[in-house]
N, C-alpha and C. Protein backbone atom coordinates (compact mmCIF):
# COMPACT_ATOMS: atom_id res chain seq x y z
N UNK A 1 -17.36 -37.17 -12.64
CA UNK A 1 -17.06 -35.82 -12.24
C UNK A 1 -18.06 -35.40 -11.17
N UNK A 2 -17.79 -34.69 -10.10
CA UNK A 2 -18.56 -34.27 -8.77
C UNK A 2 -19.38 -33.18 -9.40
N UNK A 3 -20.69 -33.69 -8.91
CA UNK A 3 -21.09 -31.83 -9.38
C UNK A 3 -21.10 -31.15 -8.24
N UNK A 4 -21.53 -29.68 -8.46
CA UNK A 4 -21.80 -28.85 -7.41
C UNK A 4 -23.20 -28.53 -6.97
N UNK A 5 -23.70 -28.25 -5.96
CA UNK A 5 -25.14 -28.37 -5.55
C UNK A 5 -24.79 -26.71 -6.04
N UNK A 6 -26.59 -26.72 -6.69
CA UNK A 6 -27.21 -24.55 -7.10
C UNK A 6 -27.02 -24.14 -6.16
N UNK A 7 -27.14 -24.49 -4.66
CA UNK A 7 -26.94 -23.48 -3.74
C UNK A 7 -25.80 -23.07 -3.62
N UNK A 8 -24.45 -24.00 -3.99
CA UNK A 8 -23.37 -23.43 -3.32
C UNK A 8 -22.75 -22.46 -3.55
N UNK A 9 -23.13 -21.36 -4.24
CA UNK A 9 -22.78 -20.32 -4.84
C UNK A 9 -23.14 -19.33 -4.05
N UNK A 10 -24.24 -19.91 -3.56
CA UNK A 10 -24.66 -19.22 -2.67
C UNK A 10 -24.13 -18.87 -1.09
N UNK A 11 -24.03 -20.22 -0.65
CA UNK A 11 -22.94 -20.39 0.52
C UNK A 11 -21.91 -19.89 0.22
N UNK A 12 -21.02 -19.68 -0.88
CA UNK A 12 -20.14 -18.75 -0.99
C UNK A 12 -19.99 -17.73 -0.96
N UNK A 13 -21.07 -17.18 -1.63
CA UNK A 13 -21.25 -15.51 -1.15
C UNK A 13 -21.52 -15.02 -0.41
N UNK A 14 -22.42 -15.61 0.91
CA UNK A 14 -22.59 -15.94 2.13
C UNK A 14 -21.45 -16.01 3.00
N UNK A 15 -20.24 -16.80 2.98
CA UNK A 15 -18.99 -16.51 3.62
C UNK A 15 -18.26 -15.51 3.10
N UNK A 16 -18.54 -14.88 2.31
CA UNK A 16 -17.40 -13.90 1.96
C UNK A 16 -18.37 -12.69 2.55
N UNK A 17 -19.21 -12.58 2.48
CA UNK A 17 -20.13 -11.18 3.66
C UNK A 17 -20.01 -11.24 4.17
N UNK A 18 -19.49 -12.26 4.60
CA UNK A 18 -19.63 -12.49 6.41
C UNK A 18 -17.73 -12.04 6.60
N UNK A 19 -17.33 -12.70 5.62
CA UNK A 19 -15.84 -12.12 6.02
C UNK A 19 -15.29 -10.53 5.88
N UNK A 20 -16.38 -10.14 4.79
CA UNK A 20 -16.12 -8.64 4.54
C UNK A 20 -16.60 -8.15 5.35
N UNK A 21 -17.93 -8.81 6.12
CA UNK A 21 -18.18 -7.83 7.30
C UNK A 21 -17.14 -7.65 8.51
N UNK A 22 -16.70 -9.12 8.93
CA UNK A 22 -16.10 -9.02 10.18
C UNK A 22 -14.91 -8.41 10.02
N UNK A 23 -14.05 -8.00 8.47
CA UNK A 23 -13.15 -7.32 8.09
C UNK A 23 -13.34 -5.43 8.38
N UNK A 24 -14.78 -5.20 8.05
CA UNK A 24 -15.22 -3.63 8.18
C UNK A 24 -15.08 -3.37 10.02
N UNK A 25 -15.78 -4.57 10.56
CA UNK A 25 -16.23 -4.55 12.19
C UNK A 25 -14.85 -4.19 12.74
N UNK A 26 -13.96 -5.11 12.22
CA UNK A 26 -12.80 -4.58 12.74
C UNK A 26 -11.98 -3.58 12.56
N UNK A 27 -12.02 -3.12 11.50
CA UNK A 27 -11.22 -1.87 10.95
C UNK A 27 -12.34 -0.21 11.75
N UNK A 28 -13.79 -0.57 12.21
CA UNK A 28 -14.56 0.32 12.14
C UNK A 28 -14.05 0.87 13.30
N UNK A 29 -14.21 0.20 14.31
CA UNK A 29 -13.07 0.92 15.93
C UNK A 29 -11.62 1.02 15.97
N UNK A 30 -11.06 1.13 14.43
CA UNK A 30 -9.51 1.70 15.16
C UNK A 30 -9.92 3.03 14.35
N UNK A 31 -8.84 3.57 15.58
CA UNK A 31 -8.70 5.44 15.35
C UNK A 31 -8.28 5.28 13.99
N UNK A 32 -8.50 7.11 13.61
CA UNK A 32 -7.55 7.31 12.20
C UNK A 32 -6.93 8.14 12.82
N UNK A 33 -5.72 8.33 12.56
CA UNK A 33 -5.00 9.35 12.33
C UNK A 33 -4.15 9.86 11.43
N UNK A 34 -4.42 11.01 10.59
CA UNK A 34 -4.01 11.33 9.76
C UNK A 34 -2.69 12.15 9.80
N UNK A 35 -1.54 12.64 8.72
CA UNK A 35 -0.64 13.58 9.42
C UNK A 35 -0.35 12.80 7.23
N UNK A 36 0.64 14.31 7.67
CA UNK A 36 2.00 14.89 6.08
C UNK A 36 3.21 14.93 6.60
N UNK A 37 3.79 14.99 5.54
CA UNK A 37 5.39 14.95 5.27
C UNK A 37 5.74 15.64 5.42
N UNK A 38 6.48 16.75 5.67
CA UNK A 38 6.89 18.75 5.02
C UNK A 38 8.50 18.57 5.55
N UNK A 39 9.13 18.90 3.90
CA UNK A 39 10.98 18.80 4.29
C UNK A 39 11.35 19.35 2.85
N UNK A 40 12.50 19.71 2.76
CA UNK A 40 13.20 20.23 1.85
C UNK A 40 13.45 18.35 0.55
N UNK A 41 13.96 19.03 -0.14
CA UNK A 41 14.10 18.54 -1.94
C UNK A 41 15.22 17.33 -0.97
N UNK A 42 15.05 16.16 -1.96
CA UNK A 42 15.98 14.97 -0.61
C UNK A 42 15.98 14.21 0.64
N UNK A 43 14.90 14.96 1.14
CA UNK A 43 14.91 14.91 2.63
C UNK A 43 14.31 13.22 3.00
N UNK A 44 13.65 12.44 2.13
CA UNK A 44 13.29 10.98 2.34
C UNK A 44 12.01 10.88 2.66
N UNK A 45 11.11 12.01 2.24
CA UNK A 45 9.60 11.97 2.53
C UNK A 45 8.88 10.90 1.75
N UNK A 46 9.06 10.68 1.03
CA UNK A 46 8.52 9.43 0.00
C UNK A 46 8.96 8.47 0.61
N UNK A 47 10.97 8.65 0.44
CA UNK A 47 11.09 7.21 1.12
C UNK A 47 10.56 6.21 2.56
N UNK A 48 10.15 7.48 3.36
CA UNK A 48 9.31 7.34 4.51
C UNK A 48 8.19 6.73 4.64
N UNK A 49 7.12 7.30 3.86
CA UNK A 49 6.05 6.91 3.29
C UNK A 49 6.17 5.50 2.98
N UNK A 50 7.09 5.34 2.03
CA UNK A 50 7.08 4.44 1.41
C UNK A 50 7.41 2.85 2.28
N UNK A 51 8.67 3.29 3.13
CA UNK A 51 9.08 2.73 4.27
C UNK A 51 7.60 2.03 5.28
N UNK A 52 6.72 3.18 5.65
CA UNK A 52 5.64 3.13 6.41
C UNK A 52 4.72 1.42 5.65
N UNK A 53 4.79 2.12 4.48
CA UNK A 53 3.62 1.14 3.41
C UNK A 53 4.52 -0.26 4.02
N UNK A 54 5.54 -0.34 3.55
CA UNK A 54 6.63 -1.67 3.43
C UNK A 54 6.34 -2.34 4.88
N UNK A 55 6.58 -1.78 5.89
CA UNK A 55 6.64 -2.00 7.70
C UNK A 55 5.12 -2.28 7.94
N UNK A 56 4.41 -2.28 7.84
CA UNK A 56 2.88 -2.35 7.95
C UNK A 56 2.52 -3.33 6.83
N UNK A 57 3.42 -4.47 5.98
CA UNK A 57 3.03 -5.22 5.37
C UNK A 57 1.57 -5.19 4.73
N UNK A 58 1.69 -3.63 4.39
CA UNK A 58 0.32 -2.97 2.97
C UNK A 58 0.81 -3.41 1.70
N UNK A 59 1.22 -3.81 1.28
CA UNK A 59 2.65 -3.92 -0.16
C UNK A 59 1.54 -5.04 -0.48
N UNK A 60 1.19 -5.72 -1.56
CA UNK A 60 0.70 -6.66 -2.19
C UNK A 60 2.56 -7.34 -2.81
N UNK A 61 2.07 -8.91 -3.20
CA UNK A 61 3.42 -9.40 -3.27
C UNK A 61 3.53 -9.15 -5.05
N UNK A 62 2.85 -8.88 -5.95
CA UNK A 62 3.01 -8.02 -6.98
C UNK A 62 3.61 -6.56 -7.01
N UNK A 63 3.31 -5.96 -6.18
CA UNK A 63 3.62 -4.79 -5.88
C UNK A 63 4.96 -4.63 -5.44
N UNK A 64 5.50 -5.55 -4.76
CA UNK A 64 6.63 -5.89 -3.99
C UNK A 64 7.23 -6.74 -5.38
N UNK A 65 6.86 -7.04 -5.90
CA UNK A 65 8.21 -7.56 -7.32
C UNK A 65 8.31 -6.26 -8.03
N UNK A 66 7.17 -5.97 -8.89
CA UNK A 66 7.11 -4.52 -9.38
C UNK A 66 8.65 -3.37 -8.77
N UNK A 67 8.19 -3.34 -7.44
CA UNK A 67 8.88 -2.05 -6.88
C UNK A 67 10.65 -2.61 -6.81
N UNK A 68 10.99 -4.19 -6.18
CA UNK A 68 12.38 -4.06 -6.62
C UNK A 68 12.94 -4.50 -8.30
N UNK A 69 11.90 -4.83 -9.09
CA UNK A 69 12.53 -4.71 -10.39
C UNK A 69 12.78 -3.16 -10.83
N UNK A 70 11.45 -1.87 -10.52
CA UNK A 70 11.66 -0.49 -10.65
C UNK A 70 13.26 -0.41 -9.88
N UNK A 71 13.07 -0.94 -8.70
CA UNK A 71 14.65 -0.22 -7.74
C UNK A 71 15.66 -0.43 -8.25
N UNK A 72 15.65 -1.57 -9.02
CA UNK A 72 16.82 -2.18 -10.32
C UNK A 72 17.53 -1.04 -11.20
N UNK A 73 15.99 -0.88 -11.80
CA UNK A 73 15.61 -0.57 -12.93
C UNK A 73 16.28 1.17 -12.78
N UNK A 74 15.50 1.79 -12.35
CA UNK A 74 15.22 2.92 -11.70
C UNK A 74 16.03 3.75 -10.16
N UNK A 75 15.79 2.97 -9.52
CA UNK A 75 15.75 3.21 -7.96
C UNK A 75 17.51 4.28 -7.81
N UNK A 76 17.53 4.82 -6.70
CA UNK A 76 18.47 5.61 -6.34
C UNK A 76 19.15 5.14 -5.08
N UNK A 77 18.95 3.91 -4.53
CA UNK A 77 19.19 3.24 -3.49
C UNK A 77 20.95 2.08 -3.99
N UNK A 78 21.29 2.33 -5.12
CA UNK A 78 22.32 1.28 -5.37
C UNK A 78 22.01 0.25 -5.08
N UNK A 79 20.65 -0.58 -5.73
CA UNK A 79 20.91 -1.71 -5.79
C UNK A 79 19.87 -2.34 -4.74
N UNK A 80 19.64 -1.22 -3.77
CA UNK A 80 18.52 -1.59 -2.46
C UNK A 80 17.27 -0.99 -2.99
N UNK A 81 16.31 -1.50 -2.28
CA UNK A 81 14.86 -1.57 -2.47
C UNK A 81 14.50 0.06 -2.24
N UNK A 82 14.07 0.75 -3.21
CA UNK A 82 13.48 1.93 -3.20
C UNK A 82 12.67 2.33 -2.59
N UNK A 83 12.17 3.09 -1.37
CA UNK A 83 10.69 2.59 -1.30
C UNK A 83 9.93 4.02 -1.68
N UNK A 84 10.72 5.10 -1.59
CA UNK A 84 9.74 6.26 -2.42
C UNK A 84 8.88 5.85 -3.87
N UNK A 85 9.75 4.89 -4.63
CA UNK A 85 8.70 4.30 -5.56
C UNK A 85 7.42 4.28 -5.86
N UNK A 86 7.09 3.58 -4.46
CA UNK A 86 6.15 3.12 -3.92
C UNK A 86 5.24 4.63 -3.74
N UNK A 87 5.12 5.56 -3.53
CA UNK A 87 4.73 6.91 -3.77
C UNK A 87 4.67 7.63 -4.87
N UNK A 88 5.97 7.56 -5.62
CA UNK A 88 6.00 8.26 -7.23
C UNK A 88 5.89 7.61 -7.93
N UNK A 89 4.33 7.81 -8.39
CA UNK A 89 3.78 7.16 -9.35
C UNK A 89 4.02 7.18 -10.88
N UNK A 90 4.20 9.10 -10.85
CA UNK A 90 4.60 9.39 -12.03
C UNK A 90 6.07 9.13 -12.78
N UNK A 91 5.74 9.13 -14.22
CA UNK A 91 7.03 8.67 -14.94
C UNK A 91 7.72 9.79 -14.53
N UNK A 92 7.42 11.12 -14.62
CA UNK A 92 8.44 12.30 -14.42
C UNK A 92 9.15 11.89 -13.11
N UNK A 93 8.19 11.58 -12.24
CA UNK A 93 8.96 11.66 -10.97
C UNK A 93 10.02 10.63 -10.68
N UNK A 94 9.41 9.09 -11.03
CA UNK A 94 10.47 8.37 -11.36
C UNK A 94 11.78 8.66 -12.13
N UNK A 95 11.92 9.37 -13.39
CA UNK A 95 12.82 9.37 -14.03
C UNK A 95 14.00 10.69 -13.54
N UNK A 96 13.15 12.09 -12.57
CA UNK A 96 13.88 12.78 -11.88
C UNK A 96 14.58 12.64 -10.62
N UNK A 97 13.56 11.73 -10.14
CA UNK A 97 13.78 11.32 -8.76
C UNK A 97 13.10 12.54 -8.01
N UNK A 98 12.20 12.76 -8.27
CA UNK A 98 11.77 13.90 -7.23
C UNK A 98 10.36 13.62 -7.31
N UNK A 99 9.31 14.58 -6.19
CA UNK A 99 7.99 14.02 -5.94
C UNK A 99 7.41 15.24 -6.59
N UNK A 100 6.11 15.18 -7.90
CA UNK A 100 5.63 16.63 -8.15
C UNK A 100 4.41 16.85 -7.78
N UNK A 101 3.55 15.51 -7.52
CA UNK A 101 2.35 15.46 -7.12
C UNK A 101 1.97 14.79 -5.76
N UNK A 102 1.39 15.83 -5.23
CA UNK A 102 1.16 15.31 -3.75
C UNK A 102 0.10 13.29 -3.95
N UNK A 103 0.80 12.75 -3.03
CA UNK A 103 0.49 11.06 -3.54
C UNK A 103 -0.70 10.78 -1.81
N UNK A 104 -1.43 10.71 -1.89
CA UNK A 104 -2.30 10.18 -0.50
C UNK A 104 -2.10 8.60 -0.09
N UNK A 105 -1.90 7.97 0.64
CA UNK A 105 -1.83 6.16 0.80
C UNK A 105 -2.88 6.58 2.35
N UNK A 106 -3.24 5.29 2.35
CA UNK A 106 -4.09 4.63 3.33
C UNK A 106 -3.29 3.21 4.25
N UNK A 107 -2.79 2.68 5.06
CA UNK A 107 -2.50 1.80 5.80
C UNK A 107 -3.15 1.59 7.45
N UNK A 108 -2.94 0.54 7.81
CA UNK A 108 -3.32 0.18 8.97
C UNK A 108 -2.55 -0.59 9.86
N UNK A 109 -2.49 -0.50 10.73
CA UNK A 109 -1.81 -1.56 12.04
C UNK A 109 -3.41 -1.75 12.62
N UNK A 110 -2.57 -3.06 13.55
CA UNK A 110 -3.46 -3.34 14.18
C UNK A 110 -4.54 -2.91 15.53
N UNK A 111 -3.79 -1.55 15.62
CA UNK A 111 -4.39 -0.84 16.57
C UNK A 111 -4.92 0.62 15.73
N UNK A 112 -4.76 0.99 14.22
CA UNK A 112 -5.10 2.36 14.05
C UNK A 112 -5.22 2.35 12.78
N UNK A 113 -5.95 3.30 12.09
CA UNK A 113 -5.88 3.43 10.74
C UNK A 113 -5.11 4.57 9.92
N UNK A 114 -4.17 5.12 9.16
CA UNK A 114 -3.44 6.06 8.62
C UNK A 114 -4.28 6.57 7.59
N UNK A 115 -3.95 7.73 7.13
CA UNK A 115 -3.98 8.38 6.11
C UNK A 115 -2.59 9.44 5.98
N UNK A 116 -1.84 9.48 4.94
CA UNK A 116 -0.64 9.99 4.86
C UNK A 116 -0.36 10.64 3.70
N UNK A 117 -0.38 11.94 3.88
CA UNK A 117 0.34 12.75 2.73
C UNK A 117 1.81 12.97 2.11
């Protein structure tokens, strides 16, 4: 059986600073820009949101099974991928279909950083 040299634990944690740094370096010069939703009962503000998260490949691929078994399950799309889901967190809101608590997300492209109400 190979062993491992004591240091290399070290060298590992060593590349991953170094990757979390060059991960911060880059995220540190894009703009933010922030902005909200505001529309009447229906209007697809979640689904928007939610849309945004999906298009900007923010979705983890757990998250992305999760949300079309909910759209199954749950969803108001017939059968298509929900993506207000992805925003209404709560059981109420899921089970009404409506949004009661304002939900904040964070995403990024490669030129900017979001914050979205």
């Amino acid at each position: 059986m190979a062993t491992i040299p004591a240091d290399a634990a070290y060298r590992t944690d060593a590349l991953i600073a170094e990757d979390i740094d060059a991960y911060l370096e880059l995220h540190r010069n894009k703009s933010l820009l922030r902005f909200i939703t505001c529309g009447s009962v229906d209007d697809g503000k979640s689904t928007l949101i939610g849309r945004l998260l999906y298009d900007s490949k923010m979705i983890f691929e757990d998250q992305l099974a999760a949300l079309e078994s909910d759209s199954k399950r749950v969803g108001t799309q017939g059968g298509e991928i929900d993506f207000a889901l992805l925003v209404d967190g709560l059981a109420a809101e899921r089970e009404q279909g409506i949004t009661i608590d304002v939900a904040y997300r964070f995403f990024s492209t490669e030129k900017r950083k979001f914050i979205v109400a």
